[in-house]
Protein backbone atom coordinates (compact mmCIF):
# COMPACT_ATOMS: atom_id res chain seq x y z
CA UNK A 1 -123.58 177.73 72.56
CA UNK A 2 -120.43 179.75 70.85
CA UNK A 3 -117.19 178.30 70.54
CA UNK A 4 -115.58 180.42 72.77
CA UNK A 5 -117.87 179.85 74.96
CA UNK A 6 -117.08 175.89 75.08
CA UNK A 7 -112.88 176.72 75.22
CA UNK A 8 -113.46 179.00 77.87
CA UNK A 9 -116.00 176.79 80.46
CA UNK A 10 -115.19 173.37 79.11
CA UNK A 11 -113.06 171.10 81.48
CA UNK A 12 -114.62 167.90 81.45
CA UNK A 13 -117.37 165.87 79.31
CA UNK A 14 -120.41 165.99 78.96
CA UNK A 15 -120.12 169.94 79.37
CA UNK A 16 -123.53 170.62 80.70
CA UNK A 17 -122.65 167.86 83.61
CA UNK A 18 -119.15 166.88 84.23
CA UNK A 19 -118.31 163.82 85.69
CA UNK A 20 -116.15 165.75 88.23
CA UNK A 21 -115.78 168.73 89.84
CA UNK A 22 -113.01 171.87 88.76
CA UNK A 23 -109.92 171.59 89.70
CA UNK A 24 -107.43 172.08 91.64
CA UNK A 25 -107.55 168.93 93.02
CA UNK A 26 -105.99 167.51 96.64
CA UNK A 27 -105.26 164.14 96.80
CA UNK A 28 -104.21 163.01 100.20
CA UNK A 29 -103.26 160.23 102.25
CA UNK A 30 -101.68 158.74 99.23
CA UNK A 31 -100.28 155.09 99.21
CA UNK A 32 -98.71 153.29 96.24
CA UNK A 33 -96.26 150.52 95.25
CA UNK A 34 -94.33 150.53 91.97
CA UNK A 35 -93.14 147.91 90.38
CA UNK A 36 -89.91 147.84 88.30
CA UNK A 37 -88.46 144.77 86.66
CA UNK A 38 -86.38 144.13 83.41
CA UNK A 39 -88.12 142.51 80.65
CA UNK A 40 -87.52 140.85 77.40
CA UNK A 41 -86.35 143.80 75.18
CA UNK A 42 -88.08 141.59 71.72
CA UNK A 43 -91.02 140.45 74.07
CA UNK A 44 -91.35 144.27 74.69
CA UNK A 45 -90.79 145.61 71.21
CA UNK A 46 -93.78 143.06 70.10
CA UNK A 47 -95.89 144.39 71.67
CA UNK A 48 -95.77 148.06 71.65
CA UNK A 49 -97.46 150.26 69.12
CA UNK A 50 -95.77 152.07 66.53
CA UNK A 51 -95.25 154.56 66.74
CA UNK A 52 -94.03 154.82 70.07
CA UNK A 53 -90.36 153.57 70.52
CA UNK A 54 -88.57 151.07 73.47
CA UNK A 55 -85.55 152.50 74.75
CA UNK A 56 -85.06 150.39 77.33
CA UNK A 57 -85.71 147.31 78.96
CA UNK A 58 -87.39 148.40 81.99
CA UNK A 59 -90.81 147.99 83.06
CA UNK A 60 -93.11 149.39 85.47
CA UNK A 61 -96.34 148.68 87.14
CA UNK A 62 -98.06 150.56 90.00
CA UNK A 63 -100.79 150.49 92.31
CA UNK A 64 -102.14 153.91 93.89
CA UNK A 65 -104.47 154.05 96.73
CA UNK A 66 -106.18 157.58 97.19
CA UNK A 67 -108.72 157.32 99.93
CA UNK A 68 -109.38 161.28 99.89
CA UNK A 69 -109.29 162.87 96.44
CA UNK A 70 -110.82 165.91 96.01
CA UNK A 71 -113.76 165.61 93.38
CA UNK A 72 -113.26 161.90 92.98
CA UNK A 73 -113.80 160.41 96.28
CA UNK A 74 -111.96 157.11 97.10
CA UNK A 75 -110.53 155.34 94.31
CA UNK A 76 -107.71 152.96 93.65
CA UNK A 77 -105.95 152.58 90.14
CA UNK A 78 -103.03 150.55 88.90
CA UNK A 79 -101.64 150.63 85.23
């Protein structure tokens, strides 16, 4: 197996069986809910990781339903 070979075919891991299928991917039916609230701007600082920076306040959180995804199936994620 040649480099080239790899940067050309390569999309996901391991590269003789990807988890999931080539893109372009569909996601329909979507539903989500996002959370945005003001936090503690110290709280916050502690506990982000250098060497990213807070610029503000704000927080969010979100929840995402996607019941047809092309390639992935059904899935829900929140982060």
């Amino acid at each position: 197996m040649k480099e080239k070979e790899i940067l050309k075919n390569a999309y996901a891991m391991p590269i003789t069986s990807p988890s999931y299928s080539k893109g372009p991917y569909k996601f329909v039916d979507r539903e989500y809910l996002i959370i945005t609230y003001k936090t503690d701007m110290d709280a916050l600082k502690e506990v982000v990781p250098e060497p990213l920076q807070v610029k503000d306040a704000l927080v969010k959180y979100e929840f995402i339903k996607m019941p047809d995804s092309s390639g992935f199936g059904s899935y829900t994620e929140s982060g």
